[in-house]
Protein backbone atom coordinates (compact mmCIF):
# COMPACT_ATOMS: atom_id res chain seq x y z
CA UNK A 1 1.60 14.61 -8.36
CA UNK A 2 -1.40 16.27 -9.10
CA UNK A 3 -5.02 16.15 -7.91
CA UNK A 4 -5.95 13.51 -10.59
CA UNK A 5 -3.19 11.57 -9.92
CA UNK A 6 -3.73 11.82 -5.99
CA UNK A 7 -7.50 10.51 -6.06
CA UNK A 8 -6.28 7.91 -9.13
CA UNK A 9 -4.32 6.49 -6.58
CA UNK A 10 -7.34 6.81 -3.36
CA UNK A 11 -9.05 4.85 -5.79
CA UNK A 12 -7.19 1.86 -6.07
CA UNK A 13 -6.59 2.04 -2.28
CA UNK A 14 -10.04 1.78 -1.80
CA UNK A 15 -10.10 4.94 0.20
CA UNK A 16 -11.68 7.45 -1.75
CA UNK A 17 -15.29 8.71 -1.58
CA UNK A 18 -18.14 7.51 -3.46
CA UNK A 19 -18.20 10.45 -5.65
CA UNK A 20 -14.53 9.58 -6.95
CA UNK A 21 -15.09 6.15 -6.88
CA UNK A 22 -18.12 6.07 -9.12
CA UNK A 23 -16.06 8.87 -11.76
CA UNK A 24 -12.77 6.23 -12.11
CA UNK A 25 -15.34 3.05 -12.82
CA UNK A 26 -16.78 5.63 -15.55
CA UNK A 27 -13.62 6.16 -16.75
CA UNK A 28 -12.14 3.15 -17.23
CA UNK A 29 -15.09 1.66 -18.59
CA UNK A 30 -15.54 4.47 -21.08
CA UNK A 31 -15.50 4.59 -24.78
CA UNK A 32 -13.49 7.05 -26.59
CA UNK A 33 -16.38 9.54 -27.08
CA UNK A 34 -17.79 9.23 -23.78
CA UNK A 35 -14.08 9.69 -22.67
CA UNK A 36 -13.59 12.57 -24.58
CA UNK A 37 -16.43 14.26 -22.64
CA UNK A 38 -15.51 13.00 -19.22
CA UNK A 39 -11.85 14.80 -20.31
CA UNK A 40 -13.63 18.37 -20.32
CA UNK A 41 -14.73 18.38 -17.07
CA UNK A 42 -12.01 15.74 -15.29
CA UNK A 43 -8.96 16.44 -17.10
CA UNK A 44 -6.61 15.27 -14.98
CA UNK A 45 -8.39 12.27 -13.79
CA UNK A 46 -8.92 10.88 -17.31
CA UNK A 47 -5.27 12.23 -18.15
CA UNK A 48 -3.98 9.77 -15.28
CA UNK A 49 -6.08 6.85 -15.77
CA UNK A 50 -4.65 7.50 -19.55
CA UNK A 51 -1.09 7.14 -18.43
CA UNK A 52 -2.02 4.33 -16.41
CA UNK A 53 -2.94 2.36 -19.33
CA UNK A 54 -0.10 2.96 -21.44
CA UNK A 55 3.20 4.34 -19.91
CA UNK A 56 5.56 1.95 -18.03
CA UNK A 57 6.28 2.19 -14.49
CA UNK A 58 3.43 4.98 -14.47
CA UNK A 59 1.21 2.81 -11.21
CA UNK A 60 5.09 2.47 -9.61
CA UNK A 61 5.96 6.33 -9.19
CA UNK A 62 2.13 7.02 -8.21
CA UNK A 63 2.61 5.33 -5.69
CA UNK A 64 5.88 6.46 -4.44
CA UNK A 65 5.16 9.80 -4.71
CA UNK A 66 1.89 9.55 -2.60
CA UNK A 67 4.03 7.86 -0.06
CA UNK A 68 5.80 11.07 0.39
């Protein structure tokens, strides 16, 4: 799990910080452009919110892992 992933998951927890919390709502509100430029600075935030959306049982080992 990596640092995106980690504060992916804080998110939907409710636990992370306001700074984190306001970056996901950008995200996942973004359009592709916008997401394109979030991508060069939060790679692996917008990478996991990515895989999120699309790959199956993505949310389910997220959350097993940060369990460990």
């Amino acid at each position: 799990m990596n640092d995106g992933e980690k504060r992916l998951v804080e998110f939907h927890k409710g636990i992370s910080g306001s700074f984190f919390s306001f970056l996901f709502n950008a995200i996942f509100k973004a359009d592709s452009e916008n997401m394109a430029k979030l991508k060069l600075a939060f790679p692996q935030e917008v990478e996991a919110v990515r895989r999120f959306r699309s790959e199956d049982n993505y949310w389910q080992t997220l959350e097993q892992e940060y369990m460990l």
